[in-house]
PDB file of N, CA and C in Angstrom:
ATOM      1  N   UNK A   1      15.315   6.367   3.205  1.00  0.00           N
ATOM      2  CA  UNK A   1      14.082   5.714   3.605  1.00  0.00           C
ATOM      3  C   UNK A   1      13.846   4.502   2.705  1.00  0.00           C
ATOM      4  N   UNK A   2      13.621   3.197   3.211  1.00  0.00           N
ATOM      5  CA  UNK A   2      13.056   2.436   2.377  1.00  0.00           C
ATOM      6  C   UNK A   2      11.758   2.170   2.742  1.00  0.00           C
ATOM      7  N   UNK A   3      11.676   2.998   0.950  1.00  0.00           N
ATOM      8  CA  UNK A   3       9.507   2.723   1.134  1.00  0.00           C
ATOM      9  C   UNK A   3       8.952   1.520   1.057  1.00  0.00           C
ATOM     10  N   UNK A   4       9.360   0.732   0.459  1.00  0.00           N
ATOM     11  CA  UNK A   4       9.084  -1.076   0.401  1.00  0.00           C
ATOM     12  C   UNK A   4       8.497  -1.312   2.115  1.00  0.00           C
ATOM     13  N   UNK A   5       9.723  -1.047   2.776  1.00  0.00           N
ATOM     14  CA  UNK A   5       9.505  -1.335   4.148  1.00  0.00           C
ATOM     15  C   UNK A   5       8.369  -0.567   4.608  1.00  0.00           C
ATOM     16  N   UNK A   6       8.286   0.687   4.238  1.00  0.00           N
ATOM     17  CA  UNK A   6       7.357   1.334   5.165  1.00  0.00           C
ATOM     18  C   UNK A   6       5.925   1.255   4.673  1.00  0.00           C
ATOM     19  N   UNK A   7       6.028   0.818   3.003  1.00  0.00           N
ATOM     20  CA  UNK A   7       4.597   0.199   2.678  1.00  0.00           C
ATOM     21  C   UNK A   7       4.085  -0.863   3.115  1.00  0.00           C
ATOM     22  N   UNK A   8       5.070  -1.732   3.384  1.00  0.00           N
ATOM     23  CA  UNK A   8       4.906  -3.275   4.082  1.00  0.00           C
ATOM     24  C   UNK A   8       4.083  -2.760   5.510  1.00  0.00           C
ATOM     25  N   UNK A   9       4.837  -2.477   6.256  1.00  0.00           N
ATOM     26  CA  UNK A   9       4.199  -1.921   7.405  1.00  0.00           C
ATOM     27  C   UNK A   9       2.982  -0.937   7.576  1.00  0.00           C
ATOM     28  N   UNK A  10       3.005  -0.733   6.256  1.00  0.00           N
ATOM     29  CA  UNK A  10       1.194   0.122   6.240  1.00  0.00           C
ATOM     30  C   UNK A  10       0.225  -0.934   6.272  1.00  0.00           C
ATOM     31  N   UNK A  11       0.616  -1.368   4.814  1.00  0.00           N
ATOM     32  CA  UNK A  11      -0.486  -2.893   4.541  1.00  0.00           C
ATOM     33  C   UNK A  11      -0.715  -3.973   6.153  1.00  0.00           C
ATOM     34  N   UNK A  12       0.329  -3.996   6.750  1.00  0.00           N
ATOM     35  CA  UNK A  12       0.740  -5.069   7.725  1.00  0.00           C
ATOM     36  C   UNK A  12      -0.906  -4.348   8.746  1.00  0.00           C
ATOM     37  N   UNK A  13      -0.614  -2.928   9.209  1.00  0.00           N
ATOM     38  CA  UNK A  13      -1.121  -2.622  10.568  1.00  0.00           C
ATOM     39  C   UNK A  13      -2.567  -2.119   9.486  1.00  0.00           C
ATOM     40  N   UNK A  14      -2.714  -1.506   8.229  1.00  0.00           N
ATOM     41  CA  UNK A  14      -3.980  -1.407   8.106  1.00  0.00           C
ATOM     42  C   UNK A  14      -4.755  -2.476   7.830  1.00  0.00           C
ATOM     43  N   UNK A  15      -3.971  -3.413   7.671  1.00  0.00           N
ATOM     44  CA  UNK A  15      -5.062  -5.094   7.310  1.00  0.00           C
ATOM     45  C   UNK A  15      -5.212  -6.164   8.092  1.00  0.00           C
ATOM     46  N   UNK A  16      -3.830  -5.487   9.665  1.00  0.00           N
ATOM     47  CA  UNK A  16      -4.081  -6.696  10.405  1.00  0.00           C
ATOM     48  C   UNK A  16      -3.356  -7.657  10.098  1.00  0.00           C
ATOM     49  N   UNK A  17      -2.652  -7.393   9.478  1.00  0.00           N
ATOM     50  CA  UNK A  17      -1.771  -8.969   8.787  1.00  0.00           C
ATOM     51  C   UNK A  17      -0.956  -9.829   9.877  1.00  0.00           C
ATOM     52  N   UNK A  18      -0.601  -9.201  10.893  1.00  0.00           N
ATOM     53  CA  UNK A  18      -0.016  -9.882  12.054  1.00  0.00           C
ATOM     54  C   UNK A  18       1.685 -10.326  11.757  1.00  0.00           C
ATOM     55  N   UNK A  19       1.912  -9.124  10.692  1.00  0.00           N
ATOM     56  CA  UNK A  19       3.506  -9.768  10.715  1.00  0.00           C
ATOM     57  C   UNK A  19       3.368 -10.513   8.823  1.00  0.00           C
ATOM     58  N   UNK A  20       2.165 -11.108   8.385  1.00  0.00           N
ATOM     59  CA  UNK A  20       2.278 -11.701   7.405  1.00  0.00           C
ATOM     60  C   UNK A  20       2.871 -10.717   6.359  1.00  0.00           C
ATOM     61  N   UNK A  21       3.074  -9.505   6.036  1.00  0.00           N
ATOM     62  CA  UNK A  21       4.067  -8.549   4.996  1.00  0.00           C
ATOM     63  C   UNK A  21       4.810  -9.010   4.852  1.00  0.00           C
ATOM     64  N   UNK A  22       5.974  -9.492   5.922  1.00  0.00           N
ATOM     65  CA  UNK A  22       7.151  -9.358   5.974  1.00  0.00           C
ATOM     66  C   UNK A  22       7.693 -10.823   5.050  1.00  0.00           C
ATOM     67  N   UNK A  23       6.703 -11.190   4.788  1.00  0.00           N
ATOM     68  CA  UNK A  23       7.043 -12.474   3.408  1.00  0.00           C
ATOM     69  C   UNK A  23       7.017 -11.943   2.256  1.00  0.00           C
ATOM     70  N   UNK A  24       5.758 -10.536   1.857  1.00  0.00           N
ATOM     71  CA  UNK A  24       5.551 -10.470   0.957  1.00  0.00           C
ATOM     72  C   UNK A  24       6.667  -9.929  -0.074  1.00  0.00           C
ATOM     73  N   UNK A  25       6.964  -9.844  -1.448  1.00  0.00           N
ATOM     74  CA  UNK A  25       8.114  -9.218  -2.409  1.00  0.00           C
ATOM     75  C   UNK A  25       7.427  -8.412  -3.514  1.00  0.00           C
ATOM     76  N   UNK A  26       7.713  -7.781  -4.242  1.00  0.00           N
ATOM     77  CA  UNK A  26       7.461  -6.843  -5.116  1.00  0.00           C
ATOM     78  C   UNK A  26       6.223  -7.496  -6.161  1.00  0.00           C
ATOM     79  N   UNK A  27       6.456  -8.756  -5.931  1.00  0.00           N
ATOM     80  CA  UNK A  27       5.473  -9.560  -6.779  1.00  0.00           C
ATOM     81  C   UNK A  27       4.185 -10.038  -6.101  1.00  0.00           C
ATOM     82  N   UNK A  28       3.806  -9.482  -4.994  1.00  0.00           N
ATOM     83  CA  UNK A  28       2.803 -10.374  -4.255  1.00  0.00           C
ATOM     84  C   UNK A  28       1.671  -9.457  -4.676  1.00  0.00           C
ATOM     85  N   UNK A  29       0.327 -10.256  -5.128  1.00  0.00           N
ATOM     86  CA  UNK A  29      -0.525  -9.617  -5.485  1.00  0.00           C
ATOM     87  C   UNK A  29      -1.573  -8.995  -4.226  1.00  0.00           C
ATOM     88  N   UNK A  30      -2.019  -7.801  -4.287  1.00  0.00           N
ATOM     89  CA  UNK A  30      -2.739  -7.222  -3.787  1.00  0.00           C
ATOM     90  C   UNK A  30      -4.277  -6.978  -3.937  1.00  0.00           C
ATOM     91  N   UNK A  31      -4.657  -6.178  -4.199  1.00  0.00           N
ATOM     92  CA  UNK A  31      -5.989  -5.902  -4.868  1.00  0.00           C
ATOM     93  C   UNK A  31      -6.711  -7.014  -5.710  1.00  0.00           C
ATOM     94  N   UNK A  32      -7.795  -7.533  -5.073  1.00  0.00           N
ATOM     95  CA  UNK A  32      -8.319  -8.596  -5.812  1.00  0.00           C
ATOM     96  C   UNK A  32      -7.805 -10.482  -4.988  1.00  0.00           C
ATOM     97  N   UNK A  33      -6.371 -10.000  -4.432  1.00  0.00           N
ATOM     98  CA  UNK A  33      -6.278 -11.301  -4.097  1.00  0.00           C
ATOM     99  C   UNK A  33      -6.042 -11.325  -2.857  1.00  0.00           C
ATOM    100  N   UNK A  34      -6.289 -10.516  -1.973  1.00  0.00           N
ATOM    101  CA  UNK A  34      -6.366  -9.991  -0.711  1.00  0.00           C
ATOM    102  C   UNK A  34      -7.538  -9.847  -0.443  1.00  0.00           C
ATOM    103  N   UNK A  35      -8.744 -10.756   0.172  1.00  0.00           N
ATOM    104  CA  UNK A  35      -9.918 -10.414   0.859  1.00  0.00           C
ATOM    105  C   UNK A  35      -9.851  -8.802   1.705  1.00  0.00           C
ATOM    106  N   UNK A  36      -8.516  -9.033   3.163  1.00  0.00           N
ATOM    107  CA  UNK A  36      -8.610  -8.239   3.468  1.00  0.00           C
ATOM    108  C   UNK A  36      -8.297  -6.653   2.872  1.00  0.00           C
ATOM    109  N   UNK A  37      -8.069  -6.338   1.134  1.00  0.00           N
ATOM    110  CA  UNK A  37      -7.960  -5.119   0.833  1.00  0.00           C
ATOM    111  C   UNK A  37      -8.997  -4.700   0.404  1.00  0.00           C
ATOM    112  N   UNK A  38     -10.338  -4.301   0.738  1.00  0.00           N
ATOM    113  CA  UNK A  38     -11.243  -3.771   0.308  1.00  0.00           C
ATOM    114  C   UNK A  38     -11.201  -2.488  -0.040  1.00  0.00           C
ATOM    115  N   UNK A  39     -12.419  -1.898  -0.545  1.00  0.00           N
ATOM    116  CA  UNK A  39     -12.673  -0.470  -0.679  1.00  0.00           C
ATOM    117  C   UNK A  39     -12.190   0.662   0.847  1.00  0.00           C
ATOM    118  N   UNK A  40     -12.412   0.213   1.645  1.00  0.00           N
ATOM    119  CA  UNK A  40     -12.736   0.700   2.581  1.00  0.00           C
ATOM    120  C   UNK A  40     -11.231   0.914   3.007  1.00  0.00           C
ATOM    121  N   UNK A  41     -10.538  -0.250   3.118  1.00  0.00           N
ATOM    122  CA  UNK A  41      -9.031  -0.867   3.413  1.00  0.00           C
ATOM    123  C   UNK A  41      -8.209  -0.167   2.616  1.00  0.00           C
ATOM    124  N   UNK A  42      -8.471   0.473   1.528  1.00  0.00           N
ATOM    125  CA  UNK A  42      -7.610   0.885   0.495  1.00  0.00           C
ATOM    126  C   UNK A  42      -7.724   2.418   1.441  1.00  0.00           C
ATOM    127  N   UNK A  43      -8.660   3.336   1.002  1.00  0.00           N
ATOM    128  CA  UNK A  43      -9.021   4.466   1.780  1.00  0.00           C
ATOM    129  C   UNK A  43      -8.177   4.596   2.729  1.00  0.00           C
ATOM    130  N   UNK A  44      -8.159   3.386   3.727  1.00  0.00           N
ATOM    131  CA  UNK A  44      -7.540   3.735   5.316  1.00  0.00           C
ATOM    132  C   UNK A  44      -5.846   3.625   4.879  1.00  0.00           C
ATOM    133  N   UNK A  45      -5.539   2.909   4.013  1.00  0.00           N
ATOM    134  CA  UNK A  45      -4.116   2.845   3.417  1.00  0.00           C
ATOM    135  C   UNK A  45      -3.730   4.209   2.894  1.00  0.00           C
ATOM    136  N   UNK A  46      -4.366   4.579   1.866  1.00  0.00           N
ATOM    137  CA  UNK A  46      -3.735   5.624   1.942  1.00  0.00           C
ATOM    138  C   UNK A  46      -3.542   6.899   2.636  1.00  0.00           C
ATOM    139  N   UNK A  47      -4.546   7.187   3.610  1.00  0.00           N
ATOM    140  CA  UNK A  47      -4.608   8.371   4.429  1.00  0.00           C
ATOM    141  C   UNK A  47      -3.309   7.050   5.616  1.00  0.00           C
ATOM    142  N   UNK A  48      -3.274   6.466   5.701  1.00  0.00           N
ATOM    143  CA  UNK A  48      -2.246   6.080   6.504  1.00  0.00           C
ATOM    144  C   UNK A  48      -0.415   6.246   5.878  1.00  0.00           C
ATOM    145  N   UNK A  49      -0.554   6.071   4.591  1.00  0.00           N
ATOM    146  CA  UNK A  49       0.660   6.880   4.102  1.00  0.00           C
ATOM    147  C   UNK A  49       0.609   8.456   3.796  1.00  0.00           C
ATOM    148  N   UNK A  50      -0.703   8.724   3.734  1.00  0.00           N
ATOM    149  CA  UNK A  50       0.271  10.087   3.319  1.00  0.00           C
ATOM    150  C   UNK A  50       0.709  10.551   4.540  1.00  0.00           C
ATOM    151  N   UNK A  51      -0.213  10.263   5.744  1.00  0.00           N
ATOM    152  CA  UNK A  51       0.138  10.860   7.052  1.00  0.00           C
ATOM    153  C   UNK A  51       1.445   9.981   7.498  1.00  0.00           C
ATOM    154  N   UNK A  52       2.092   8.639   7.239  1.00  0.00           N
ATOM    155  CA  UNK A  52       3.329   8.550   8.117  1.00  0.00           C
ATOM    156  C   UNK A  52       4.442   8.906   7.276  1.00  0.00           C
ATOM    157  N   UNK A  53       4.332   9.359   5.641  1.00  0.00           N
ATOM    158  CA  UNK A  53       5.233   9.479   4.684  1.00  0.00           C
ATOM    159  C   UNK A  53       5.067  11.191   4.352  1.00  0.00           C
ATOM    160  N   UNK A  54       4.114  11.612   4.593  1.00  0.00           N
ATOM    161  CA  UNK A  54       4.362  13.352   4.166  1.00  0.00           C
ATOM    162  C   UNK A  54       3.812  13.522   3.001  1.00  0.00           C
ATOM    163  N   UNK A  55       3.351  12.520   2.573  1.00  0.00           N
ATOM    164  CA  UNK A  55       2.922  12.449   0.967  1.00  0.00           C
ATOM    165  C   UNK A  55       0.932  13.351   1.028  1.00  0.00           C
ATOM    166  N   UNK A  56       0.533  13.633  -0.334  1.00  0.00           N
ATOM    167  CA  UNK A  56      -0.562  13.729  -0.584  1.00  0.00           C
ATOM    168  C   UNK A  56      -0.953  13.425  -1.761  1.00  0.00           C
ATOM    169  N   UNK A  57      -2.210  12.283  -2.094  1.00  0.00           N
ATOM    170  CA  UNK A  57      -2.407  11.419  -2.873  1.00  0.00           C
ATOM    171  C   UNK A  57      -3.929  12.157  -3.112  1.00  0.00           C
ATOM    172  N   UNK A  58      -4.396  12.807  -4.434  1.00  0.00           N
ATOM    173  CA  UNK A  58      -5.145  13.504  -5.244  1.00  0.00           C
ATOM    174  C   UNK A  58      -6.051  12.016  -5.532  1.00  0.00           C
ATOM    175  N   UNK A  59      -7.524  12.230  -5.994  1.00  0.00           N
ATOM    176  CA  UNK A  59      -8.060  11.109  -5.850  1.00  0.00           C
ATOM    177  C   UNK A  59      -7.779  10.811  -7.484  1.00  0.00           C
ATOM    178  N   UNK A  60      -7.769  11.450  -8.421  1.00  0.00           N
ATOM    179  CA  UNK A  60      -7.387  11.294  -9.720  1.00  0.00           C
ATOM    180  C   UNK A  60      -5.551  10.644  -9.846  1.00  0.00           C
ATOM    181  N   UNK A  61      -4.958  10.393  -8.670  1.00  0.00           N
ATOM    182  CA  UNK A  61      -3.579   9.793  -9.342  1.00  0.00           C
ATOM    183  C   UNK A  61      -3.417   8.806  -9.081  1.00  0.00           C
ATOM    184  N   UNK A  62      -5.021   7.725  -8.692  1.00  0.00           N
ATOM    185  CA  UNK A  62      -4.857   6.489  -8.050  1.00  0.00           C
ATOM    186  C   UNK A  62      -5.781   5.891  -9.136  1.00  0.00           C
ATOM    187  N   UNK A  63      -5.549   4.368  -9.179  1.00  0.00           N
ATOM    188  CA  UNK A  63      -6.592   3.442  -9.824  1.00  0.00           C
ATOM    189  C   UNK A  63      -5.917   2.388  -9.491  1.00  0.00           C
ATOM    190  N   UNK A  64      -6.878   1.260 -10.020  1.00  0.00           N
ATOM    191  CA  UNK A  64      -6.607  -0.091  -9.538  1.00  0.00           C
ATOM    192  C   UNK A  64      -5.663  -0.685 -10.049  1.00  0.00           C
ATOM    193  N   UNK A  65      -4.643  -0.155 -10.708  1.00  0.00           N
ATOM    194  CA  UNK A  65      -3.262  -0.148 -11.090  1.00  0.00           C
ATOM    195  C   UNK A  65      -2.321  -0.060 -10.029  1.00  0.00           C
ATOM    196  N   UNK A  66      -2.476   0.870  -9.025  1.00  0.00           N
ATOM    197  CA  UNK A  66      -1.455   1.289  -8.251  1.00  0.00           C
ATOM    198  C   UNK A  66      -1.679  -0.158  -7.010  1.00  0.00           C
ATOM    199  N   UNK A  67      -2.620  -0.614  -7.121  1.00  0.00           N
ATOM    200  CA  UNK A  67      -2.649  -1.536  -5.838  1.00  0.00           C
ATOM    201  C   UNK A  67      -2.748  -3.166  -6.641  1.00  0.00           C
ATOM    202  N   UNK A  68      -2.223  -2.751  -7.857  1.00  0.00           N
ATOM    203  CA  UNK A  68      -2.034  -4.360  -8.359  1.00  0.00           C
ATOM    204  C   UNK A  68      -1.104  -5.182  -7.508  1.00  0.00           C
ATOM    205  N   UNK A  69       0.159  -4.678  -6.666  1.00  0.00           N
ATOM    206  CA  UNK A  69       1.170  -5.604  -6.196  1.00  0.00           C
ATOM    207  C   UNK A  69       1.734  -4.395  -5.272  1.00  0.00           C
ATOM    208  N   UNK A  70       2.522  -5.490  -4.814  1.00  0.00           N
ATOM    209  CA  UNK A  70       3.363  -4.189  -3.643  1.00  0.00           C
ATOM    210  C   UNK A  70       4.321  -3.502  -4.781  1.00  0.00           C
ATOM    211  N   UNK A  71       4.818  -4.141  -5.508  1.00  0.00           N
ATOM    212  CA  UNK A  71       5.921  -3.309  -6.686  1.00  0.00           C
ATOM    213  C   UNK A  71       5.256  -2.075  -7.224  1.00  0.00           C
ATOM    214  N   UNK A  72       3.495  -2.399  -7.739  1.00  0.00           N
ATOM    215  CA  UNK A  72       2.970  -1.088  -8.181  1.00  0.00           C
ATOM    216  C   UNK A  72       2.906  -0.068  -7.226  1.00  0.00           C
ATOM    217  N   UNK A  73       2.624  -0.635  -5.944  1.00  0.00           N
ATOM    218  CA  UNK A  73       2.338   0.180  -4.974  1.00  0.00           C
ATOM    219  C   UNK A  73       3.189   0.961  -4.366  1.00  0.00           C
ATOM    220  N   UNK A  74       4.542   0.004  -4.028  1.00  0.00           N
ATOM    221  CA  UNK A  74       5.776   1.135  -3.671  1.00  0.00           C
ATOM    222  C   UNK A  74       6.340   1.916  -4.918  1.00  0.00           C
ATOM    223  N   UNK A  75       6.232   1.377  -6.192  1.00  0.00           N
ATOM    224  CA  UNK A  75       6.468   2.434  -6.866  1.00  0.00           C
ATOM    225  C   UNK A  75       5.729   3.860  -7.245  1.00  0.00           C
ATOM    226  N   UNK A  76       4.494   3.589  -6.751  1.00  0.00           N
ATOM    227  CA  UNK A  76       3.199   4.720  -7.003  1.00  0.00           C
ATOM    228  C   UNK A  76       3.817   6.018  -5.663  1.00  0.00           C
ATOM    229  N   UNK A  77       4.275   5.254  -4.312  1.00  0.00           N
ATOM    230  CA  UNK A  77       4.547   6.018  -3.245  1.00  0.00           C
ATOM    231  C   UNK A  77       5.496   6.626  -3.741  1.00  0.00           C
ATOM    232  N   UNK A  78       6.816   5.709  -4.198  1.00  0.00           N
ATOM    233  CA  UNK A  78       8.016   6.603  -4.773  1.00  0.00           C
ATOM    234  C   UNK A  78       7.620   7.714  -5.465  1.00  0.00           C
ATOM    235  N   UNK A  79       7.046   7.590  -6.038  1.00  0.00           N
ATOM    236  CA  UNK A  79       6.674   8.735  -7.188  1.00  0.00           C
ATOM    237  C   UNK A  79       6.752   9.907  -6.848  1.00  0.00           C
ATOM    238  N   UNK A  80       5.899   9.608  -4.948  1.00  0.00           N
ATOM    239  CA  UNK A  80       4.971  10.635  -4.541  1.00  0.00           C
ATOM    240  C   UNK A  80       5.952  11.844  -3.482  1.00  0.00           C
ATOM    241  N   UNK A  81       6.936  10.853  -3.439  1.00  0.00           N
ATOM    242  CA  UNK A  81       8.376  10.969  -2.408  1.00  0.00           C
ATOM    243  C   UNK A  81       9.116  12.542  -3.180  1.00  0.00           C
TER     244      UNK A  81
END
């Protein structure tokens, strides 16, 4: 499985991005520099991975660390893999 890809495609369909992921790289900032990632947006992200990845994400193993970049972020999923 590549999770890169399948995080891309979370962010893509929970934010609406219209395809814009598929530019993004391990370095693209998220949280904070993304209007569209809000509070709300984050929430729907992750109940959207754990349900297409099998994963379950405890509200204590997240902070605004894990959504600094897609690199933090697919590595936070790996973890979870």
């Amino acid at each position: 499985m590549n999770v890169q890809k399948e995080v891309l495609q979370a962010l893509d369909d929970v934010l609406s991005l219209d395809g814009r992921s598929a530019g993004f790289d391990r370095d693209t900032p998220l949280l904070g520099a993304m209007a569209e990632l809000d509070s709300m947006a984050v929430v729907t992200l992750i109940t959207t991975l754990e349900e297409r990845l099998g994963i379950a994400v405890s509200d204590d193993e997240i902070d605004g660390s894990t959504f600094e970049s897609v690199g933090s972020l697919v590595d936070f999923v790996s973890g979870l893999l």
